[in-house]
N, C-alpha and C. Protein backbone atom coordinates (compact mmCIF):
# COMPACT_ATOMS: atom_id res chain seq x y z
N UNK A 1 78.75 163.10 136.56
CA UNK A 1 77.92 163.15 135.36
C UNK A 1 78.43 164.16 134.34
N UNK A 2 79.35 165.14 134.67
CA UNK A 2 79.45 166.43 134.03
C UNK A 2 80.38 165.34 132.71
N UNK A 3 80.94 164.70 132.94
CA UNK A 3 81.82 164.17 131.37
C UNK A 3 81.13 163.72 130.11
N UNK A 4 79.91 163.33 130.74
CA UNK A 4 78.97 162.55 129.76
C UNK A 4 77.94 163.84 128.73
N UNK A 5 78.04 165.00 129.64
CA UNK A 5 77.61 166.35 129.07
C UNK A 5 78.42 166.90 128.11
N UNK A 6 77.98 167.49 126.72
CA UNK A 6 78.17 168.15 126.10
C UNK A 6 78.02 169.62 125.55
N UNK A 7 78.64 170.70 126.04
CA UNK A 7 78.53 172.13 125.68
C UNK A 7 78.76 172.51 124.71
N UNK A 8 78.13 173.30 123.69
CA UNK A 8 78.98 173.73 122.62
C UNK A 8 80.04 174.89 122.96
N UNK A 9 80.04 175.13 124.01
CA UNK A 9 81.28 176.41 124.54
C UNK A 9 82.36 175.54 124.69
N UNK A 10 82.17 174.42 125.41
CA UNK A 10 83.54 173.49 125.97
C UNK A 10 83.88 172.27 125.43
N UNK A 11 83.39 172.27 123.65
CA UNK A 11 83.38 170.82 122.74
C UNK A 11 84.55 171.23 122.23
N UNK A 12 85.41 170.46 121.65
CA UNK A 12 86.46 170.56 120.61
C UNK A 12 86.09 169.50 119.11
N UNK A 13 85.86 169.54 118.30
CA UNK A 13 85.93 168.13 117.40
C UNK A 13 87.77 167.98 116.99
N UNK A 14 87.74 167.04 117.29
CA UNK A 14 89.10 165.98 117.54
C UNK A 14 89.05 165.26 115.60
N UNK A 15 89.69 165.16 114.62
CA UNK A 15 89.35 163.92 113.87
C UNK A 15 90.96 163.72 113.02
N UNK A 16 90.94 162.27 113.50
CA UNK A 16 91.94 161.40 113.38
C UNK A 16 92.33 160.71 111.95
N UNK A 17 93.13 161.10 111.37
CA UNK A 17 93.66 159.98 110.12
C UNK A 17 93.17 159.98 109.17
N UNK A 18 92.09 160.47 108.72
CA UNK A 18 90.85 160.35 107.66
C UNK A 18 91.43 160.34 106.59
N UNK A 19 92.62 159.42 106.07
CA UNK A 19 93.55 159.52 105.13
C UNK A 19 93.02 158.59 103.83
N UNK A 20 93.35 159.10 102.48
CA UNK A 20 93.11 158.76 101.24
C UNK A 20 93.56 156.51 101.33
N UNK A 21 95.02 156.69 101.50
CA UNK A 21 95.28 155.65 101.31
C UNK A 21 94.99 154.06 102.36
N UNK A 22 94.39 154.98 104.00
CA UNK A 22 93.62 154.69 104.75
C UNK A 22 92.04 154.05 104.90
N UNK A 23 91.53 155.03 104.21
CA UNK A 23 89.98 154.79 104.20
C UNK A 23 89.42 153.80 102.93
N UNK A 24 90.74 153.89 101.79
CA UNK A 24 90.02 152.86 101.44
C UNK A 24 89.77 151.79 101.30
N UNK A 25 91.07 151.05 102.57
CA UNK A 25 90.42 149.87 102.89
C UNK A 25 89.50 149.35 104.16
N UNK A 26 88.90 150.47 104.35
CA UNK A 26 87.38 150.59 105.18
C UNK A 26 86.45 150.12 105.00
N UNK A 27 85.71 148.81 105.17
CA UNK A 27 84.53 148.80 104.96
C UNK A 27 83.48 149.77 105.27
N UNK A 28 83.39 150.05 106.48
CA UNK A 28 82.25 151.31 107.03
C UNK A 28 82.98 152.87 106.41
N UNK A 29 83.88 152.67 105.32
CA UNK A 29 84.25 154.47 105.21
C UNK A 29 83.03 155.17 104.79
N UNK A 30 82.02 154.58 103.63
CA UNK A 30 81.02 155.95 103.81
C UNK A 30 80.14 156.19 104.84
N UNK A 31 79.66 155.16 105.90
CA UNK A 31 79.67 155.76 107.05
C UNK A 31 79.77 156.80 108.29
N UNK A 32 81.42 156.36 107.97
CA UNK A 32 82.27 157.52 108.87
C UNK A 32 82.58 158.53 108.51
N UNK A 33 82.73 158.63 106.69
CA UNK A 33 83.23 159.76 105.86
C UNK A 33 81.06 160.38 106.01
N UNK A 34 80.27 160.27 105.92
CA UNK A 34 79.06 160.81 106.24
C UNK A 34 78.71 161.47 107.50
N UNK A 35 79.12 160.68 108.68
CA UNK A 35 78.57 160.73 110.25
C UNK A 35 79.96 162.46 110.43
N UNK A 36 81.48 161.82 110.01
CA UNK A 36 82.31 162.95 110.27
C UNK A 36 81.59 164.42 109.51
N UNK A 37 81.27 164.44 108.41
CA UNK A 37 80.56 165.69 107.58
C UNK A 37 79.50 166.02 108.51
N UNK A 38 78.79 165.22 108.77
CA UNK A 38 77.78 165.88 109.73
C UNK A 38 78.46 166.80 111.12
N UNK A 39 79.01 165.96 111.77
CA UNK A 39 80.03 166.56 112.84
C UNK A 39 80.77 168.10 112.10
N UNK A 40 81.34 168.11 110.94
CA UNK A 40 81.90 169.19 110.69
C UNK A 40 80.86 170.34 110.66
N UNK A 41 80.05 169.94 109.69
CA UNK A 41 78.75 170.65 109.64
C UNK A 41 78.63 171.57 111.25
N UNK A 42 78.41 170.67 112.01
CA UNK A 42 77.42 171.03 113.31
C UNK A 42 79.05 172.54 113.85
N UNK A 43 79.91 171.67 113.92
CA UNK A 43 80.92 172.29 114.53
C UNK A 43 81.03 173.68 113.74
N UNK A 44 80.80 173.75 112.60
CA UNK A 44 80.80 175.17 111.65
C UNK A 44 80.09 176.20 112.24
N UNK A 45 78.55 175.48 112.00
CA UNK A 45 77.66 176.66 112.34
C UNK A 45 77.68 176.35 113.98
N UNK A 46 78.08 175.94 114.45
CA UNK A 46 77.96 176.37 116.50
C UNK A 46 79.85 176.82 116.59
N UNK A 47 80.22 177.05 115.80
CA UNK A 47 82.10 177.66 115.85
C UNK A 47 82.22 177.12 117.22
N UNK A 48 82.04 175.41 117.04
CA UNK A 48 83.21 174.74 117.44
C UNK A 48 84.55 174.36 117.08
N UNK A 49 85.58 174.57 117.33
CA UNK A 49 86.77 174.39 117.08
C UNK A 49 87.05 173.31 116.51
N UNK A 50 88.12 172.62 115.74
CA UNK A 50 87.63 171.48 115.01
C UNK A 50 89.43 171.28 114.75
N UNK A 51 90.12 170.05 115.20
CA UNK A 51 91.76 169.94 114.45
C UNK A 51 91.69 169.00 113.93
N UNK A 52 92.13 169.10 112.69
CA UNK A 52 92.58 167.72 111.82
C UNK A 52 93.97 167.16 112.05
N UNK A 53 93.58 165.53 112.07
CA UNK A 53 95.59 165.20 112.31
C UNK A 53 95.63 164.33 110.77
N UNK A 54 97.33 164.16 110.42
CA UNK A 54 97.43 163.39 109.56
C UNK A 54 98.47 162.40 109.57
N UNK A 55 98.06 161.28 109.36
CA UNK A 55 99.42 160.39 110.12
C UNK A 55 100.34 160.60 108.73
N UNK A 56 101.18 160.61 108.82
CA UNK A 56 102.60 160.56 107.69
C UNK A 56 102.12 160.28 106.10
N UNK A 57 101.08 161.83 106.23
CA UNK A 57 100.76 162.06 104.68
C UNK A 57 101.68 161.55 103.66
N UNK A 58 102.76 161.72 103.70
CA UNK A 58 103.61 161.46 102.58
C UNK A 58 103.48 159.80 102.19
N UNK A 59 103.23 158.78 102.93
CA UNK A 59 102.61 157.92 102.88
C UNK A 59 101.11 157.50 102.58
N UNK A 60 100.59 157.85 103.43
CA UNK A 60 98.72 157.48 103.70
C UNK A 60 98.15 158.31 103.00
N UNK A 61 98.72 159.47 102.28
CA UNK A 61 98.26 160.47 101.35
C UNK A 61 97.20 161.76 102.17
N UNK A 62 96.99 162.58 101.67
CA UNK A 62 95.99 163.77 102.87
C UNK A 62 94.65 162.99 103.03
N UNK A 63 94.39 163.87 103.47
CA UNK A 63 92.33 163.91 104.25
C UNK A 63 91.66 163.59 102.75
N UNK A 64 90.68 162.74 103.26
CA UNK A 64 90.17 161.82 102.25
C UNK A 64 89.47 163.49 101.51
N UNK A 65 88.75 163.58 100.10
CA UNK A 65 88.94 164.95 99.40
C UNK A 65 87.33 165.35 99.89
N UNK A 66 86.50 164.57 100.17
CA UNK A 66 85.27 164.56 100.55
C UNK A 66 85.17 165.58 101.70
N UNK A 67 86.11 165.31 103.16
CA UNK A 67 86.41 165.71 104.18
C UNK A 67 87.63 167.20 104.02
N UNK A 68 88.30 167.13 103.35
CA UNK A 68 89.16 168.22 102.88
C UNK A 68 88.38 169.56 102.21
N UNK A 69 87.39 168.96 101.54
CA UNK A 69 86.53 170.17 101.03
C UNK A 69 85.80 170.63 102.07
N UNK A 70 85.27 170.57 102.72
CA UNK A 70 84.27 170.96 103.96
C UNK A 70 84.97 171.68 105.23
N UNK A 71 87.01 171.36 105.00
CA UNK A 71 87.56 171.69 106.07
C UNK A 71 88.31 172.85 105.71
N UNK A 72 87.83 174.07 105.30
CA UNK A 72 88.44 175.28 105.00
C UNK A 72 88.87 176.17 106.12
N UNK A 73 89.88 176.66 106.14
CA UNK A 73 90.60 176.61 105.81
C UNK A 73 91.08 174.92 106.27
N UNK A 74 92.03 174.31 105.16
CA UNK A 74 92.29 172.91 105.05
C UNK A 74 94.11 172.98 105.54
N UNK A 75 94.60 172.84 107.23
CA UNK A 75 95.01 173.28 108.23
C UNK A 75 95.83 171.28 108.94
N UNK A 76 96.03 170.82 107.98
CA UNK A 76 96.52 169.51 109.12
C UNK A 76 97.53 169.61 109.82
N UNK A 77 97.41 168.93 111.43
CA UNK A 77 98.92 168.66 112.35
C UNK A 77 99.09 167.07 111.49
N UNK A 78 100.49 167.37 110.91
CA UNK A 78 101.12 166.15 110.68
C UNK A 78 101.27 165.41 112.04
N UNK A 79 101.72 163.90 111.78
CA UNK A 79 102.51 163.56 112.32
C UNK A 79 103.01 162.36 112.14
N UNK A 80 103.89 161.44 112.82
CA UNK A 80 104.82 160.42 113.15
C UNK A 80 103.90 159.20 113.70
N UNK A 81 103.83 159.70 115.08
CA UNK A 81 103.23 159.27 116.35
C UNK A 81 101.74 158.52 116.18
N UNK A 82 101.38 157.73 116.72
CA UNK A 82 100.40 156.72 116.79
C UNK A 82 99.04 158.45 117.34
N UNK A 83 99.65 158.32 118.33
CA UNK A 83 98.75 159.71 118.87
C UNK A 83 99.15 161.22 118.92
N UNK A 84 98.08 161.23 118.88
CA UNK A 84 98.00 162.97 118.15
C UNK A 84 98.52 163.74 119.53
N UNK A 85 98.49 163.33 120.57
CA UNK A 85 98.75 164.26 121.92
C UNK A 85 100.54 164.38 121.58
N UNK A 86 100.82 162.85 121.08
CA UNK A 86 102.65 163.10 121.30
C UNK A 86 102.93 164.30 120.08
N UNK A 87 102.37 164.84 119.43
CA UNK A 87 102.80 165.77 118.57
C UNK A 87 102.68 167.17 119.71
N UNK A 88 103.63 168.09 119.59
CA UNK A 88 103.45 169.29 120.27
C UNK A 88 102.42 170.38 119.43
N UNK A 89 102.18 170.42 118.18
CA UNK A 89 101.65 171.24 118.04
C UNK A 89 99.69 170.97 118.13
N UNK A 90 99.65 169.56 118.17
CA UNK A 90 98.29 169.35 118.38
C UNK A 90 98.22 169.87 119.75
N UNK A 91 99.02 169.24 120.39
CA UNK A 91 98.39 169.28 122.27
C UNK A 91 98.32 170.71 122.22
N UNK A 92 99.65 171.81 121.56
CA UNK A 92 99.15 173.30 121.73
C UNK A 92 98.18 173.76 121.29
N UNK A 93 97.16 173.15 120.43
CA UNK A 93 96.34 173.69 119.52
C UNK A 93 95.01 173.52 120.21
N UNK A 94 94.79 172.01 120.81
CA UNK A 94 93.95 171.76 121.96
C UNK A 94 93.92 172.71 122.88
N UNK A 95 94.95 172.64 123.76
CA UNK A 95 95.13 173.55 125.03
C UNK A 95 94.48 174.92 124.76
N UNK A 96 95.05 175.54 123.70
CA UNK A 96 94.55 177.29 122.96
C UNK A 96 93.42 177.38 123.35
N UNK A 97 92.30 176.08 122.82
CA UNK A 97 91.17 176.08 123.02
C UNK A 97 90.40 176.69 123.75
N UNK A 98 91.23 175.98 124.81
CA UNK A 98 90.14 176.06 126.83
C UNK A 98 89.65 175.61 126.74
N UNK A 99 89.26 174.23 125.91
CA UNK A 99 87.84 173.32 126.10
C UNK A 99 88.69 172.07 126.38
N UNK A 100 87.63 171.63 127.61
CA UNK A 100 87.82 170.14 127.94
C UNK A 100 87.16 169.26 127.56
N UNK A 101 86.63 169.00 126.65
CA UNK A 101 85.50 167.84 125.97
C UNK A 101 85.79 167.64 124.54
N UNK A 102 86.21 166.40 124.41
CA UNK A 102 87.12 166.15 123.22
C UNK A 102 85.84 165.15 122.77
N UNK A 103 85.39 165.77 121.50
CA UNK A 103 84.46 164.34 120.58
C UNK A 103 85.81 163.85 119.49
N UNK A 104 85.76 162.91 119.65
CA UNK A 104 86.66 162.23 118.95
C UNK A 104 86.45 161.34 117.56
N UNK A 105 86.71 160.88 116.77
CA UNK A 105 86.36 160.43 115.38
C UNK A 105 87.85 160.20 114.44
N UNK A 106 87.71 159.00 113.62
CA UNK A 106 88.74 158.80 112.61
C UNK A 106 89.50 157.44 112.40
N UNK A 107 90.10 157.17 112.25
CA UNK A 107 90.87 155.56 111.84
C UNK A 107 92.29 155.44 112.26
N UNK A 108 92.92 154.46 112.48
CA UNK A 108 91.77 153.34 113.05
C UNK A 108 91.20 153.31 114.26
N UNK A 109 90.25 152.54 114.90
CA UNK A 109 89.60 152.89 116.16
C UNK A 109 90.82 152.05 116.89
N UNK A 110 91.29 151.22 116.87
CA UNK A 110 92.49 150.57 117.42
C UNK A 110 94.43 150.99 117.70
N UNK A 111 94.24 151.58 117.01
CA UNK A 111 95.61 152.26 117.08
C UNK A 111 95.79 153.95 117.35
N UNK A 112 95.13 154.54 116.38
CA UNK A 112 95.70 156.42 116.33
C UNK A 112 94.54 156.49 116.96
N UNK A 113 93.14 156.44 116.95
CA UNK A 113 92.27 156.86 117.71
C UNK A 113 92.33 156.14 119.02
N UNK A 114 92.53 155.16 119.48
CA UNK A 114 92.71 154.62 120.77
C UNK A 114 93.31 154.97 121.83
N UNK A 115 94.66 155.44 121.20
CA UNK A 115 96.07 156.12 121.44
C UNK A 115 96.22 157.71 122.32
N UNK A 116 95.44 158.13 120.97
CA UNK A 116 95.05 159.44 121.20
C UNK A 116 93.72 159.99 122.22
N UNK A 117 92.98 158.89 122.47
CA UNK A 117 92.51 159.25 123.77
C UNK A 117 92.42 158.82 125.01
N UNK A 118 92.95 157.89 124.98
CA UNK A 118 93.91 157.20 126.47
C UNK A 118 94.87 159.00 126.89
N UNK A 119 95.31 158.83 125.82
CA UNK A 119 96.39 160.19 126.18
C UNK A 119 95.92 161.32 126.85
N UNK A 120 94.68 161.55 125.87
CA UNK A 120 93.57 163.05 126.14
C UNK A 120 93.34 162.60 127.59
N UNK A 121 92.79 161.11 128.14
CA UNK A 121 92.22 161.14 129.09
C UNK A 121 93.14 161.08 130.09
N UNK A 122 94.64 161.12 130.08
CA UNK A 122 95.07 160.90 130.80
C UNK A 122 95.44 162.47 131.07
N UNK A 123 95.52 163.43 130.15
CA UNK A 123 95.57 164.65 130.21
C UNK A 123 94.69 165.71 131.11
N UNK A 124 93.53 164.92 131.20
CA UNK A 124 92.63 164.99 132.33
C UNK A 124 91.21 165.42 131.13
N UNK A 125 91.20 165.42 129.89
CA UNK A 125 90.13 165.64 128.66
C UNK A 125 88.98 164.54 129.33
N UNK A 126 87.74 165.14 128.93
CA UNK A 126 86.55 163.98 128.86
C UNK A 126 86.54 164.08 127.49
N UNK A 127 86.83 162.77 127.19
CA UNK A 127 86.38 161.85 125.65
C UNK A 127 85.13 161.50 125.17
N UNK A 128 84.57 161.84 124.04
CA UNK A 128 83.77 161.59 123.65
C UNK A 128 83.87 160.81 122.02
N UNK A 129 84.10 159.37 122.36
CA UNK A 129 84.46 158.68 120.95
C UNK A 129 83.27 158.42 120.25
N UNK A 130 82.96 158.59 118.78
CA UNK A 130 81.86 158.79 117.86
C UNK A 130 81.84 157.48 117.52
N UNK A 131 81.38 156.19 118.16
CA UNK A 131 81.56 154.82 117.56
C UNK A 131 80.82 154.52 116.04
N UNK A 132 80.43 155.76 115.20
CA UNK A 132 79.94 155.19 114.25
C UNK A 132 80.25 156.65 113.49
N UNK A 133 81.55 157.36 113.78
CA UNK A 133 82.30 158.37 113.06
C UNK A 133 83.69 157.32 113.07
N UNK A 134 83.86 155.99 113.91
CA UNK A 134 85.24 155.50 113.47
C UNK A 134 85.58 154.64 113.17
N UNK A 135 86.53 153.65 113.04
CA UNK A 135 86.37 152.46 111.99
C UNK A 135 87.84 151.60 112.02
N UNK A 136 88.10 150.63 112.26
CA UNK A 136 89.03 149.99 111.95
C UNK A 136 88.84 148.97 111.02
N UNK A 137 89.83 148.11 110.06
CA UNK A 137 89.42 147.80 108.57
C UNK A 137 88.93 146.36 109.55
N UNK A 138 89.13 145.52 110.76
CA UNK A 138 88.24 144.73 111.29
C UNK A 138 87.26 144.83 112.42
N UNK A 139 86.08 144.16 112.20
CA UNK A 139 85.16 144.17 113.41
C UNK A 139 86.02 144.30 114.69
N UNK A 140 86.34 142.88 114.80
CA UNK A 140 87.07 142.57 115.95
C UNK A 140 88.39 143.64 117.04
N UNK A 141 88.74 144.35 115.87
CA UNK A 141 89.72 145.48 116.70
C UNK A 141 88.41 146.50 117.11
N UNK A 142 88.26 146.75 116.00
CA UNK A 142 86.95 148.05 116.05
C UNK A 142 86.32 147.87 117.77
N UNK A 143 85.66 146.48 117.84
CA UNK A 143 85.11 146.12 119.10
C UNK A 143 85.80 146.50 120.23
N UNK A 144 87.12 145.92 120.09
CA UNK A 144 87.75 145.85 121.28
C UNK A 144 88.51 147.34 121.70
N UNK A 145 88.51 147.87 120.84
CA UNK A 145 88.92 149.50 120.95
C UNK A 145 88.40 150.26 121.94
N UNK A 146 86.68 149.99 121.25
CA UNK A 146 85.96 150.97 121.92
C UNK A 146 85.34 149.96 123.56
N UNK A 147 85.85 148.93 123.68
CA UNK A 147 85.35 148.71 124.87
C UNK A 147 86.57 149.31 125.53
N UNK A 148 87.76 149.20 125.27
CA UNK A 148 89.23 149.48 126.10
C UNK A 148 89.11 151.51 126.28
N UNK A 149 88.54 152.03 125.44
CA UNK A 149 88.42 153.47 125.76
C UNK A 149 87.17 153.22 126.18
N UNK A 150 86.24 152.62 126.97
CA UNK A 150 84.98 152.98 127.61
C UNK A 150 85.43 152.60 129.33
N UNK A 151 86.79 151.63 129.00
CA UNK A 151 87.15 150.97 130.49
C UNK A 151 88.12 152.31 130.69
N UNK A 152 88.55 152.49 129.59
CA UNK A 152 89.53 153.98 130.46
C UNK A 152 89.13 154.94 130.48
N UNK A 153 87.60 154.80 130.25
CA UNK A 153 86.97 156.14 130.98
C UNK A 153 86.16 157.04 129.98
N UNK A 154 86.42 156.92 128.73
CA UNK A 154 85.84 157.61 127.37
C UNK A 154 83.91 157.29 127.39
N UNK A 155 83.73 158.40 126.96
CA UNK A 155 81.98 158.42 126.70
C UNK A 155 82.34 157.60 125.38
N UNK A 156 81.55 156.51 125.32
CA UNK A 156 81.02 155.95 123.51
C UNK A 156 79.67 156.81 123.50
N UNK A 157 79.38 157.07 121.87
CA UNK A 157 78.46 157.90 121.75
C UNK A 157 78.12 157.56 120.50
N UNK A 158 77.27 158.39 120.12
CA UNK A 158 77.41 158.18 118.39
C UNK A 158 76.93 159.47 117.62
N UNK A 159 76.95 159.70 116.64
CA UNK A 159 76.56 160.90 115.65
C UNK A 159 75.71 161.58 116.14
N UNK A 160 74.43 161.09 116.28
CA UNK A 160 73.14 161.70 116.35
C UNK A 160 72.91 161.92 118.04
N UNK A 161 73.64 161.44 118.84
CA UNK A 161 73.34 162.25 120.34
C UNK A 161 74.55 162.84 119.90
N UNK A 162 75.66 163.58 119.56
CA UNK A 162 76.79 164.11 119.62
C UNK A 162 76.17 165.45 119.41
N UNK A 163 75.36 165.50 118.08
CA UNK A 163 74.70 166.43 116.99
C UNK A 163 73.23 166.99 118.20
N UNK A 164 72.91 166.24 118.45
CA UNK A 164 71.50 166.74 119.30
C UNK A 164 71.96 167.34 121.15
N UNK A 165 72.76 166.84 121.17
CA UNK A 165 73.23 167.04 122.45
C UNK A 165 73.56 168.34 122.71
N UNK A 166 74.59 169.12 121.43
CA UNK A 166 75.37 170.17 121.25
C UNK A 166 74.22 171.53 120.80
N UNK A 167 73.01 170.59 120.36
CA UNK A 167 72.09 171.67 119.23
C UNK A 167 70.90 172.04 120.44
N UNK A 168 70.99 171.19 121.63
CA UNK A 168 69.80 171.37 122.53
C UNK A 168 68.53 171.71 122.58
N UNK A 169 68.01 171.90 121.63
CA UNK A 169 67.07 172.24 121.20
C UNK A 169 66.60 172.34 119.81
N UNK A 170 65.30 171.89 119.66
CA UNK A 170 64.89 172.31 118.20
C UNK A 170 64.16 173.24 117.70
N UNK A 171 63.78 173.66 116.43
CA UNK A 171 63.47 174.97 116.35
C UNK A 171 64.40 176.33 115.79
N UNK A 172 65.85 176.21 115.87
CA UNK A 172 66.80 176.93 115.58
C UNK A 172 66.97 176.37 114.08
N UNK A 173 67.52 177.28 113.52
CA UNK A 173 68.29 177.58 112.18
C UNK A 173 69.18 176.28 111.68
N UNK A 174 69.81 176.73 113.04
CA UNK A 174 71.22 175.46 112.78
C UNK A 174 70.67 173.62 113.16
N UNK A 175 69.32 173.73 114.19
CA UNK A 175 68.82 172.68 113.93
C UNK A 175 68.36 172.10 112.44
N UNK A 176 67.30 173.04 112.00
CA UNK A 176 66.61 172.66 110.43
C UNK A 176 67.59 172.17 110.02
N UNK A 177 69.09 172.76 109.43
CA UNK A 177 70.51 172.85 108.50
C UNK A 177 70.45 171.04 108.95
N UNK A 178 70.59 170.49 110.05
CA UNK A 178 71.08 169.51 110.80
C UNK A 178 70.49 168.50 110.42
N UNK A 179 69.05 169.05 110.69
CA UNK A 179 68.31 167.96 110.29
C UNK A 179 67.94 167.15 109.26
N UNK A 180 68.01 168.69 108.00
CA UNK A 180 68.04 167.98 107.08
C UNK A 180 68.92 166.94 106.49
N UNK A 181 70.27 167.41 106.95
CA UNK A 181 71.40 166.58 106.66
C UNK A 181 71.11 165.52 107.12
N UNK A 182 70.57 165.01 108.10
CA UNK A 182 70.52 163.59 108.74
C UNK A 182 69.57 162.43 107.92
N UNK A 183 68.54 163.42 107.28
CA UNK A 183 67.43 162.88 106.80
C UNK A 183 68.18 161.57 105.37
């Protein structure tokens, strides 16, 4: 049961691709560009650790500007690679951590996010994919993504248990902040 649990001592936020020339052929991008802000949000005030990847900015262009503003210092691991683990400086940046609980989020749910946590999980990470922080530009991949990371072992989850899970309680500061955002 312990994978399906969420600590804010042992969370990392993971977020994948959230790229300009990417998202906008997203149908669900304000969605995911909303559900991810919330996630940043939460991760701020509980100083959860948080890495941004970027697939071959020079192409797909940076972090959509919505998501770039909120991510100060604004810190991306480039890369090449479908997944963020084959880059060395992500996996070092993870590891630094000491946390084993990867919430995961970003585009597409079929390729760089898929990729990247097959990898985590094979790394021995419990995954936690945000099925409504991620998005591929069709249903049909989108679907089949997140059933193929639920068969290899990944928690599907979504925003609002990610956010409540981590906040455990209500009544706190950083709950109100939370809540209102959700409203």
């Amino acid at each position: 049961m312990d994978k399906f649990m969420l600590k804010k001592d042992d969370a990392v936020l993971v977020l994948v691709d959230i790229q300009e020339r990417l998202a906008v052929v997203m149908d669900d991008r304000k969605k995911v560009l909303d559900n991810c802000l919330h996630l940043i949000e939460l991760a701020r005030l509980l100083k959860i650790p948080l890495i941004l990847n970027e697939q071959y900015p020079k192409g797909l262009g940076p972090t959509v500007a919505e998501l770039k503003e909120a991510l100060q210092p604004y810190q991306p691991h480039e890369k090449l690679t479908f997944s963020c683990c084959s880059m060395g400086s992500f996996a070092e940046t993870l590891r630094a951590t000491g946390r084993k609980k990867v919430i995961l989020c970003g585009m597409e749910t079929h390729v760089c996010v898929l990729q990247t946590c097959v990898d985590l999980l094979a790394e021995g990470y419990a995954v936690h994919s945000v099925s409504d922080a991620i998005c591929s530009r069709t249903k049909d991949n989108y679907k089949t993504a997140l059933e193929y990371m639920r068969d290899a072992g990944a928690v599907i989850t979504c925003t609002e248990t990610v956010l409540f899970q981590l906040l455990e309680k209500a009544g706190t500061e950083e709950f109100k902040i939370i809540s209102r955002r959700i409203k």
